[in-house]
Protein backbone atom coordinates (compact mmCIF):
# COMPACT_ATOMS: atom_id res chain seq x y z
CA UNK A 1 -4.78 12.41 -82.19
CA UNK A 2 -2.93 12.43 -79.23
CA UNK A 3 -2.68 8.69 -79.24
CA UNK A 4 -1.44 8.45 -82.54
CA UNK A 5 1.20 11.05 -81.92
CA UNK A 6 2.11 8.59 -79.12
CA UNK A 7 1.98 5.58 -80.95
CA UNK A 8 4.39 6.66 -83.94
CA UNK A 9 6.60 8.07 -81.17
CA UNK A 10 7.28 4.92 -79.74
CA UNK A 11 7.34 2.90 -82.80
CA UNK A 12 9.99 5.01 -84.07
CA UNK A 13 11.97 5.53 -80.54
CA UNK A 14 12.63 1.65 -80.83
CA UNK A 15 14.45 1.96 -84.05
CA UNK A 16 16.83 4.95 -82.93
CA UNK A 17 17.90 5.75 -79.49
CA UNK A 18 20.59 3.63 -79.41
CA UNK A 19 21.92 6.03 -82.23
CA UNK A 20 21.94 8.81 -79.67
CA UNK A 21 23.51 7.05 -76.67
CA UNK A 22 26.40 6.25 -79.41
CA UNK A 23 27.12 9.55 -80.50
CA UNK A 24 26.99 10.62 -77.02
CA UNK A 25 29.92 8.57 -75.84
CA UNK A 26 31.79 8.77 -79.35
CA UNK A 27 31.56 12.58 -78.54
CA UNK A 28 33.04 12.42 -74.85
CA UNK A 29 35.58 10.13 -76.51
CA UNK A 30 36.23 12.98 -78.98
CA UNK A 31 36.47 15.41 -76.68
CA UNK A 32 39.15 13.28 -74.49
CA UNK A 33 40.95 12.84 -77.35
CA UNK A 34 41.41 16.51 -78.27
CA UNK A 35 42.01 17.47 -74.70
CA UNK A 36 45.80 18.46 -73.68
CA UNK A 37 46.13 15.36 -71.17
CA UNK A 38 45.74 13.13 -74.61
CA UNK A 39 48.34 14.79 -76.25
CA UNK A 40 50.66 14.61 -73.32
CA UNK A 41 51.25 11.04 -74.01
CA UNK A 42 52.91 11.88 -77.23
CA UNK A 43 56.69 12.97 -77.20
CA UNK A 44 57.58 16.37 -78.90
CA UNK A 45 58.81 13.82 -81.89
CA UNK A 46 55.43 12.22 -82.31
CA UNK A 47 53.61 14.86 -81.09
CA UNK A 48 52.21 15.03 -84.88
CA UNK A 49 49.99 11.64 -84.44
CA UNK A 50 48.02 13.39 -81.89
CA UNK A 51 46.91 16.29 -84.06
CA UNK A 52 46.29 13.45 -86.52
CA UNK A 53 44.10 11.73 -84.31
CA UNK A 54 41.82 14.41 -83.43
CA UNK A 55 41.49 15.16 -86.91
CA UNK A 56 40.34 11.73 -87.95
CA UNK A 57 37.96 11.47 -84.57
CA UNK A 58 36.35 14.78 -85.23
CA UNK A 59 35.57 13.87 -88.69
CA UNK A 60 34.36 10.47 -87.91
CA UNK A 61 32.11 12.33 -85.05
CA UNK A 62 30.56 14.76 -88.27
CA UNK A 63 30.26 11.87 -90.90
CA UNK A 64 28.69 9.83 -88.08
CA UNK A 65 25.95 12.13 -87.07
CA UNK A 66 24.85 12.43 -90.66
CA UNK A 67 24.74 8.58 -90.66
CA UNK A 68 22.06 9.60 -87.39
CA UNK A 69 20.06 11.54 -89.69
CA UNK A 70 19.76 9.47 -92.57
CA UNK A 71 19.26 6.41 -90.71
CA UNK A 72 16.43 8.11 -88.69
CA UNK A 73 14.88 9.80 -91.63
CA UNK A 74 14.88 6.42 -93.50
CA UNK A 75 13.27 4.56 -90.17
CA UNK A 76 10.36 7.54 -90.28
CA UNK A 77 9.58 6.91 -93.97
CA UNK A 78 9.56 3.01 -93.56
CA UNK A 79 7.14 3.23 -90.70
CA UNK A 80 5.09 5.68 -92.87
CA UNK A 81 4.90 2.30 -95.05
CA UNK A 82 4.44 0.26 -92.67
CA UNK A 83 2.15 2.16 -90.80
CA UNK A 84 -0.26 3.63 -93.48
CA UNK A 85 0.62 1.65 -97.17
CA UNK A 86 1.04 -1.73 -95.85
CA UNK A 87 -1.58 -4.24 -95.02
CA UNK A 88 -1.32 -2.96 -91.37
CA UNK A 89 -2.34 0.60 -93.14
CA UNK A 90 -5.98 -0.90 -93.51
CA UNK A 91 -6.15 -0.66 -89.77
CA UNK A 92 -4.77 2.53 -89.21
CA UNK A 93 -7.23 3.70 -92.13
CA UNK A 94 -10.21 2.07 -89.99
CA UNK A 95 -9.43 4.11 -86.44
CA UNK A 96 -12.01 6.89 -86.28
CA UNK A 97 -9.85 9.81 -87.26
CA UNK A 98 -9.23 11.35 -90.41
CA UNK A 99 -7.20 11.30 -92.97
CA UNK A 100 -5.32 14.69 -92.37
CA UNK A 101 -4.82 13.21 -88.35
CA UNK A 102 -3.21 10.38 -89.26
CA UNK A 103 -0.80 12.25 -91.60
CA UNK A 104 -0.14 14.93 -89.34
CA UNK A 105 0.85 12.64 -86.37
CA UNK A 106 3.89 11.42 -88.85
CA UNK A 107 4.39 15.34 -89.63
CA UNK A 108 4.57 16.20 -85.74
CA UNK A 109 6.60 12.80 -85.17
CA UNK A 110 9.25 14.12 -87.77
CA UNK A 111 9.34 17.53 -86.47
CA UNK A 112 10.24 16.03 -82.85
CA UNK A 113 12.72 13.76 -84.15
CA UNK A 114 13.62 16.98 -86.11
CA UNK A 115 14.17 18.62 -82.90
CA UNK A 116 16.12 15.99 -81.18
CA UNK A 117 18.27 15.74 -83.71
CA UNK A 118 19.48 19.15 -83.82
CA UNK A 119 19.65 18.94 -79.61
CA UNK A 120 21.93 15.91 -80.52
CA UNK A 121 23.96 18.08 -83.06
CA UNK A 122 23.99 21.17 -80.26
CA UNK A 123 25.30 18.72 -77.47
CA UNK A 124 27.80 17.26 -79.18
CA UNK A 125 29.39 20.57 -80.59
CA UNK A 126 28.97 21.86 -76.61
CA UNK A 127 30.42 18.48 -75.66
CA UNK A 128 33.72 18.76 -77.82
CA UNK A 129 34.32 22.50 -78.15
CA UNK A 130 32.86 24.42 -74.94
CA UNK A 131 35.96 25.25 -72.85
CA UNK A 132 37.91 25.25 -75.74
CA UNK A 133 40.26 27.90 -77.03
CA UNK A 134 38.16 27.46 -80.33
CA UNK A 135 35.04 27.96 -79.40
CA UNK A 136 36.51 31.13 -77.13
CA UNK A 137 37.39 32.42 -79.94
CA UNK A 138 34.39 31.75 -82.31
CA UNK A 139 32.29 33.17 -79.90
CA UNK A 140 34.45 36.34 -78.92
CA UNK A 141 34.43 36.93 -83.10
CA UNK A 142 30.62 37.28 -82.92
CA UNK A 143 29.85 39.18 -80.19
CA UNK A 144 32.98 41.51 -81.45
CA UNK A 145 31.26 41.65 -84.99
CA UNK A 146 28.02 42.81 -83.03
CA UNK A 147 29.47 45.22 -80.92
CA UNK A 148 31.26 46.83 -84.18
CA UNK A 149 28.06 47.23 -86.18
CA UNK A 150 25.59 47.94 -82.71
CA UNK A 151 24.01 44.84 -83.25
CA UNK A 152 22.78 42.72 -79.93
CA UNK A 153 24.40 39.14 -81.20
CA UNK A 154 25.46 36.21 -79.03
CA UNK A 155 26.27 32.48 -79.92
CA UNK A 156 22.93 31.60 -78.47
CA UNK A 157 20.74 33.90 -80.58
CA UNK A 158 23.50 32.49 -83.35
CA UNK A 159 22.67 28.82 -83.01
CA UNK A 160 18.94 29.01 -82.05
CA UNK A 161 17.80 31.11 -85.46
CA UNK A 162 19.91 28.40 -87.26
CA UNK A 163 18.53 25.63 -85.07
CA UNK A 164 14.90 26.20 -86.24
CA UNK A 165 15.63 26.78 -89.44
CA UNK A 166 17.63 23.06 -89.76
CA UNK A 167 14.44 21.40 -87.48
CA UNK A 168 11.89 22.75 -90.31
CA UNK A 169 14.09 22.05 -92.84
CA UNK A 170 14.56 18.18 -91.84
CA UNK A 171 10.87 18.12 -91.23
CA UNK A 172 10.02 19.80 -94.58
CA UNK A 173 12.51 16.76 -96.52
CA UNK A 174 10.58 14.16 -94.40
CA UNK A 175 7.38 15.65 -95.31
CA UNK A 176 8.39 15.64 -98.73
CA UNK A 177 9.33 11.58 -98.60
CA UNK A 178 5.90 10.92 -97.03
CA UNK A 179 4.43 12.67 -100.25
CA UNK A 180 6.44 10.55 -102.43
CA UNK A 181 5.37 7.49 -100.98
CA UNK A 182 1.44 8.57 -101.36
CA UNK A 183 1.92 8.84 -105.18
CA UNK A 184 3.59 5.48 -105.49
CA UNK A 185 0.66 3.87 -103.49
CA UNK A 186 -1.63 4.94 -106.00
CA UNK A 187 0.32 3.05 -108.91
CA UNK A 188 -0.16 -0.96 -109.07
CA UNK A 189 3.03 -1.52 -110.87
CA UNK A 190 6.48 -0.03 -111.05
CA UNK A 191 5.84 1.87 -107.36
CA UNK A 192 9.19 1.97 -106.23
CA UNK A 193 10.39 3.77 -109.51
CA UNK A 194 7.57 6.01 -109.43
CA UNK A 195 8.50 6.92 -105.77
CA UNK A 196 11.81 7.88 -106.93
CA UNK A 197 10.32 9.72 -109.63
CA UNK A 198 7.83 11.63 -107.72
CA UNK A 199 10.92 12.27 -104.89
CA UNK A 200 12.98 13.55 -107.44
CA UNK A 201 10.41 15.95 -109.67
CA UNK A 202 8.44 17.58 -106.40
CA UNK A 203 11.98 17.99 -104.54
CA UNK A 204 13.21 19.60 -108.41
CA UNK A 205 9.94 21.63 -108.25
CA UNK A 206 9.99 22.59 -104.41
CA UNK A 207 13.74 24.13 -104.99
CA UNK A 208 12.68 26.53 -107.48
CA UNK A 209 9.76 27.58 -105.87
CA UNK A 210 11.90 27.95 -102.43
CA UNK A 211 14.55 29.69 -104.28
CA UNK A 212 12.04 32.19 -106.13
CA UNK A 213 10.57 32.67 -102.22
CA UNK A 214 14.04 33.06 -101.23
CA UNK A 215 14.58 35.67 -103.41
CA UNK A 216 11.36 37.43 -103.39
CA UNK A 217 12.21 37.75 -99.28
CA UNK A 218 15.89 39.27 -99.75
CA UNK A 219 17.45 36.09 -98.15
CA UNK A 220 20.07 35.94 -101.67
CA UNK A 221 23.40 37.53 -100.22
CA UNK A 222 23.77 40.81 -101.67
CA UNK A 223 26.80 41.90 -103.16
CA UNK A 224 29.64 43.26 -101.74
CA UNK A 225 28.01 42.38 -97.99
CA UNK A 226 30.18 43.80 -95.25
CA UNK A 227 31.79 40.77 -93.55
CA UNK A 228 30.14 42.72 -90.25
CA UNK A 229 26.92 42.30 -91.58
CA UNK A 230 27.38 38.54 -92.22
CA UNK A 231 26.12 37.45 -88.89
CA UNK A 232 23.07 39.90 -88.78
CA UNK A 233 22.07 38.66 -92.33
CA UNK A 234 22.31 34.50 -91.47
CA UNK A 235 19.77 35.27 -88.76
CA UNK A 236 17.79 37.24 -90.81
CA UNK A 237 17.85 34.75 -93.53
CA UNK A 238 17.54 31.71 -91.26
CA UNK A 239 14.05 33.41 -90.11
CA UNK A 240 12.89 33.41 -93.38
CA UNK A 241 13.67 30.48 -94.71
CA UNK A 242 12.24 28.53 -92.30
CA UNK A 243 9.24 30.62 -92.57
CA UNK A 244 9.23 28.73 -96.33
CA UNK A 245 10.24 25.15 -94.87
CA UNK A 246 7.18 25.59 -92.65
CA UNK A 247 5.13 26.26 -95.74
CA UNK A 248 6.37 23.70 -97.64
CA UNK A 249 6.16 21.07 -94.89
CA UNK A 250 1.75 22.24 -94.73
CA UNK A 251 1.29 22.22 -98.38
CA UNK A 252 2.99 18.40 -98.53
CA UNK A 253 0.53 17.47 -95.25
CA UNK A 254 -2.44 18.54 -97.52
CA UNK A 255 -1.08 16.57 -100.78
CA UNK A 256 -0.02 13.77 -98.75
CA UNK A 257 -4.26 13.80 -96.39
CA UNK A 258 -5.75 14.19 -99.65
CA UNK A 259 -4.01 11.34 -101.56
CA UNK A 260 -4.77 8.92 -98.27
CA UNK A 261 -8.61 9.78 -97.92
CA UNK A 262 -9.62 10.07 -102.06
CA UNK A 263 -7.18 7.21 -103.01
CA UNK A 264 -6.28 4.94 -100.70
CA UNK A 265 -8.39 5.12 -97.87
CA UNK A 266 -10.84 2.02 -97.24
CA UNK A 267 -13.27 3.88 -94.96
């Protein structure tokens, strides 16, 4: 197991650090660029490009690191084909571990990549805003909101309970690919279009069910919410929703196992 885990870990570190290293320096770059000594270049006549500039590099930085997570969540599905529904599959099939192992090692690869990603997203926000009078003030507003309603809240507590809840969330939508591309195995013809069709009816399905969770476990805002409690009840809610991404991502490991050992497996 462990060498799987270690094999689709490497395979799919090949296709993506470079992405990180990227971001990294576009987010120094970023930060330089919204620092004081940038916009002391500018005279107080053009003193509006500067603003301008930070603008456009801080939204190129966002767009950009959703470019990261597609790209990476599209080089985790293609080496779920490569790995498991190509001809190399029949090899992977043939190793003397089951079906569920071999699927979970892709589950626990996404849910590390999962991880880094959000790390990634975490260092570049520290990278560009720490020190600033923005994030001073962000995180003054929530530890003032706490202290109004006697509520123990910091930025930390803040960005880890919405941290796990984005990590099982990305995992759960990679999980849900995987499953996708087990039901279009199992068709001859047309299995691209049936992929998409599968994608788009289980991710249809999953949303209702995740929304009838949601509301079954109070995470719907309730009316007239105090704007003090807003804080409290985005933890709260982040808990429990990834409390359901964690569900969904086991129920689409055990779809996705036993599709690969009653349908395709050649063992």
């Amino acid at each position: 197991m462990l060498n799987l885990l270690y094999y689709d870990m490497k395979a799919t570190v090949k296709r993506s650090w470079c992405y990180i290293i990227i971001i990294a320096l576009l987010a120094v770059l970023v930060r330089f660029l919204c620092s004081t000594a940038f916009l002391s270049f500018f005279t107080d006549i053009n003193f509006i490009y500067g603003y301008v500039i930070r603008v456009v590099a801080g939204g190129f930085l966002a767009a950009f690191g959703v470019l990261i997570t597609l790209i990476v969540i599209v080089y985790q599905a293609q080496w779920f084909d490569e790995n498991i529904l190509s001809s190399e599959g029949q090899l992977t099939n043939m190793l003397p571990v089951s079906s569920w192992q071999i699927i979970l090692s892709k589950v626990l690869t996404s849910l590390i990549w999962s991880v880094i990603l959000v790390l990634m997203a975490i260092g570049v926000v520290c990278i560009v805003m720490v020190g600033t009078e923005y994030f001073e003030a962000f995180a003054k507003s929530v530890v003032e909101i706490g202290a109004d309603n006697n509520v123990d809240i910091s930025v930390a507590g803040l960005m880890t309970s919405v941290g796990f809840y984005v990590v099982t969330g990305i995992t759960s939508f990679v999980s849900l690919c995987f499953v996708s591309q087990m039901i279009g195995q199992i068709f001859g013809v047309l299995r691209n279009v049936i992929i998409l069709i599968s994608f788009i009816g289980i991710l249809a399905l999953s949303l209702f069910m995740e929304y009838k969770a949601a509301m079954l476990l109070g995470v719907i805002v309730p009316a007239g919410i105090d704007a003090g409690d807003i804080v409290s009840f985005c933890i709260q809610a982040s808990a429990k929703l990834t409390v359901i991404n964690i569900f969904s991502t086991v129920v689409y490991w055990l779809i996705s196992s036993f599709i690969l050992k009653k349908f395709l497996s050649v063992v």
